[in-house]
Protein backbone atom coordinates (compact mmCIF):
# COMPACT_ATOMS: atom_id res chain seq x y z
CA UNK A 1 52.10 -91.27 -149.83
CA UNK A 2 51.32 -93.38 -147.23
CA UNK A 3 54.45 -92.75 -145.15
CA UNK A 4 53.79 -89.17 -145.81
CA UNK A 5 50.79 -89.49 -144.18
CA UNK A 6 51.68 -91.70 -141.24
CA UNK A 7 54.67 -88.38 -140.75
CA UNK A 8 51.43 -86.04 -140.82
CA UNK A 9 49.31 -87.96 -138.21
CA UNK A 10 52.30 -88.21 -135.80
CA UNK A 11 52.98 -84.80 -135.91
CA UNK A 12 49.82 -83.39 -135.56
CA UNK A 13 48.92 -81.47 -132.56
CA UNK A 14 46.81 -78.48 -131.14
CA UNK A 15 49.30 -75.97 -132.91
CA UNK A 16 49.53 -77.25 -136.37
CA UNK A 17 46.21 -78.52 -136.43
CA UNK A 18 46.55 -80.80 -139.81
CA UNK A 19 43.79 -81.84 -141.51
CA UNK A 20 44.72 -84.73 -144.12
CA UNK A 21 42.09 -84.66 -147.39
CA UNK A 22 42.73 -88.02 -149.16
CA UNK A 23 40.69 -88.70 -151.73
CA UNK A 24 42.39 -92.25 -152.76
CA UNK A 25 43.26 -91.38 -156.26
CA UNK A 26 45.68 -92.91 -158.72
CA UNK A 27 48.30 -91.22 -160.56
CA UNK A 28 45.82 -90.36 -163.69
CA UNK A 29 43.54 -88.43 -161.23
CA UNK A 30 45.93 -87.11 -158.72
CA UNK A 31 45.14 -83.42 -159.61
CA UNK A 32 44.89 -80.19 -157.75
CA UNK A 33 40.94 -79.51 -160.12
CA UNK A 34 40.13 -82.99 -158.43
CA UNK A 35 40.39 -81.38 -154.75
CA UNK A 36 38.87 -78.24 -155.81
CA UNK A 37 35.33 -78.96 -153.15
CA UNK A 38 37.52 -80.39 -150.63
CA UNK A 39 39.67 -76.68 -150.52
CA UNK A 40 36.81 -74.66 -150.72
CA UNK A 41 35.95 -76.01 -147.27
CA UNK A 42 38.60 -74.43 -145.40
CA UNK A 43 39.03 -70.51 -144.98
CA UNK A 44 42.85 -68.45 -145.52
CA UNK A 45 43.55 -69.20 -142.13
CA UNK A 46 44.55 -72.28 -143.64
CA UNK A 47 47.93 -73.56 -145.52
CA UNK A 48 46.57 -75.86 -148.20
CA UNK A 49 49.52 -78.42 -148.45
CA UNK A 50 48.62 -80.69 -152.04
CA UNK A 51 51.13 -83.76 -152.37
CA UNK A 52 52.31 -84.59 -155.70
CA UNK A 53 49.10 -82.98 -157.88
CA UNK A 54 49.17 -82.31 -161.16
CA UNK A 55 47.40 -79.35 -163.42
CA UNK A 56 49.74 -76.90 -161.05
CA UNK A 57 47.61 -73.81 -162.79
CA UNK A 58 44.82 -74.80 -160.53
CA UNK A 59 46.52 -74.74 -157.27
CA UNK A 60 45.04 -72.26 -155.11
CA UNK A 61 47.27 -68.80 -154.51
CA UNK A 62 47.67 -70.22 -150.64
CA UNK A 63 48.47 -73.75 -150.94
CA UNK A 64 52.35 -74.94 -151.00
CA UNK A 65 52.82 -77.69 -153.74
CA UNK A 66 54.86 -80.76 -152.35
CA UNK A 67 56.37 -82.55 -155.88
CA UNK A 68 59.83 -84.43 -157.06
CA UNK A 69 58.55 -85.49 -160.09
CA UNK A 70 59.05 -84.37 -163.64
CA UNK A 71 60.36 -81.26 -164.36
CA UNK A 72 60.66 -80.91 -160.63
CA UNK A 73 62.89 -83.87 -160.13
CA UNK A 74 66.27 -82.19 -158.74
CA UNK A 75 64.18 -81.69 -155.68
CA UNK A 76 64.22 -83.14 -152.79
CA UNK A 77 61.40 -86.29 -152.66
CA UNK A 78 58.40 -85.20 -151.69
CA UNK A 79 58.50 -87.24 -147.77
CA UNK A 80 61.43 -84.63 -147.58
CA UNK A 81 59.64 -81.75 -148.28
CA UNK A 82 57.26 -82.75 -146.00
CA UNK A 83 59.81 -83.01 -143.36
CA UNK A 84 61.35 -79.47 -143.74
CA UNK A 85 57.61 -78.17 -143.82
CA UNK A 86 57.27 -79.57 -140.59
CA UNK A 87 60.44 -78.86 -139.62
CA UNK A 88 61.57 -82.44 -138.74
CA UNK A 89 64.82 -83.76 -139.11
C-alpha cells in the first residue's frame, strides 16, 4: 500500500487531480462501509479508486475496485492495477 501510494503522489498533477483518503486501517477493517463519510465528500465528478477493500456490495456504483486477493487472485497485483489506471508502464 505504501508503494501504491508513493506511485499516486508522483503522478499527481493538475489533470488527474488525486486525492489519497487513507484511513490507516488493518486488514480486519480495510472495508469499502469503513470509507463510507470519506466518499460522501466528493461529488460524480469524481472516480472513487478503493485499494484492496472488502464488503465489495458497498462499493459505490462510481468507484473502480483495485484487488488481487481471494477470489480475485489471477489478477494482476493490485500496484499493477494501479499502474494501468494511470496508465504507467
Amino acid at each position: 500500500m505504501l508503494e501504491i501510494e508513493k506511485i499516486l503522489r508522483k503522478f499527481n498533477n493538475e489533470d488527474l487531480q488525486i486525492k489519497i483518503e487513507n484511513m490507516g486501517l488493518n486488514w480486519s477493517g480495510a472495508s469499502w462501509n469503513a470509507y463510507k463519510e470519506v466518499i460522501k465528500k466528493y461529488d460524480d465528478d469524481y472516480t472513487i479508486v478503493g485499494i484492496e477493500l472488502f464488503d465489495r456490495e458497498a462499493k459505490p456504483a462510481n468507484a473502480v475496485d483495485i484487488n488481487h486477493h481471494n477470489q480475485r487472485r489471477c489478477e494482476p497485483s493490485s500496484i499493477e492495477q494501479v499502474a494501468r489506471l494511470l496508465d504507467v508502464n
